[in-house]
Protein backbone atom coordinates (compact mmCIF):
# COMPACT_ATOMS: atom_id res chain seq x y z
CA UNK A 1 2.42 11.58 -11.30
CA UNK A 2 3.26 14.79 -13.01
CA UNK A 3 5.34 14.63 -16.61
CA UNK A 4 9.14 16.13 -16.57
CA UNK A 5 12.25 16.41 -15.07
CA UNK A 6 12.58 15.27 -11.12
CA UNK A 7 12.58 18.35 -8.76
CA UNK A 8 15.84 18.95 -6.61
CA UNK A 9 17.58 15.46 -7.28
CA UNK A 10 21.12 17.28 -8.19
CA UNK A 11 21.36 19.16 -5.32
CA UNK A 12 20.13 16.41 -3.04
CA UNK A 13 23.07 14.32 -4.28
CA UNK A 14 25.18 16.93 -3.80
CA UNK A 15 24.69 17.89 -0.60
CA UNK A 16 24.66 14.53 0.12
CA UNK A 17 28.25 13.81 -1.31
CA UNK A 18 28.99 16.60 1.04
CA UNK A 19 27.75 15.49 4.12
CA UNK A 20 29.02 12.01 3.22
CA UNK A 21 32.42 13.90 2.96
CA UNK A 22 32.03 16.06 6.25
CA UNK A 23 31.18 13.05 7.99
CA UNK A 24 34.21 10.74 7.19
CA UNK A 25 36.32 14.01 7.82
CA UNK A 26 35.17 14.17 11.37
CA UNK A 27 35.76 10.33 11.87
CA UNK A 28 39.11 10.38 10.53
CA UNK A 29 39.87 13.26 13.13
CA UNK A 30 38.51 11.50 15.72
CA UNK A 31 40.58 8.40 14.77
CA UNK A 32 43.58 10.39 14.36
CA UNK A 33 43.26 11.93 17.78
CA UNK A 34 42.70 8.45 19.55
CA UNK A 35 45.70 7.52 18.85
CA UNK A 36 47.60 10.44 19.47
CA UNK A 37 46.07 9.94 22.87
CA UNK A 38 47.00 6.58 23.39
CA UNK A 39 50.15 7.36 22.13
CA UNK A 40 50.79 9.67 25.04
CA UNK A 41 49.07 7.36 27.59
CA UNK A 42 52.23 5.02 26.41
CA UNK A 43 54.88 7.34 26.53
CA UNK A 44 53.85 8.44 29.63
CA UNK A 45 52.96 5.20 31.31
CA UNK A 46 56.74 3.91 29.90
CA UNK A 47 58.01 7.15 31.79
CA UNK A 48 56.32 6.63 35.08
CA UNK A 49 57.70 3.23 35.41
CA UNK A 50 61.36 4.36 34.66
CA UNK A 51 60.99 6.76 37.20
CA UNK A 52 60.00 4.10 39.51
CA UNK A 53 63.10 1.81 38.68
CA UNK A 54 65.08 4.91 38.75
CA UNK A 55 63.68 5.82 42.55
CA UNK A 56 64.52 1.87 44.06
């Protein structure tokens, strides 16, 4: 092996740190979103069957 300093290690672990970061971003999104969406499924699942009792 050659003598000195490791080549490129810093900026490995950087970008690394950075995709690490990009990657939890985009699950926490996706998350986020799936429950926004069931959310809405609820609400609108609660208002279609107060329609129903409303109709009979």
């Amino acid at each position: 092996m050659a003598k000195g300093p490791e080549k490129d290690t810093k900026n490995k672990a950087l970008h690394t740190k950075l995709l690490n970061r990009k990657k939890t971003k985009l699950q926490e999104e996706k998350k986020e979103k799936a429950l926004r969406l069931k959310a809405l499924v609820t609400k609108m699942n609660q208002k279609k069957s107060s329609d129903e009792l409303d109709i009979r």
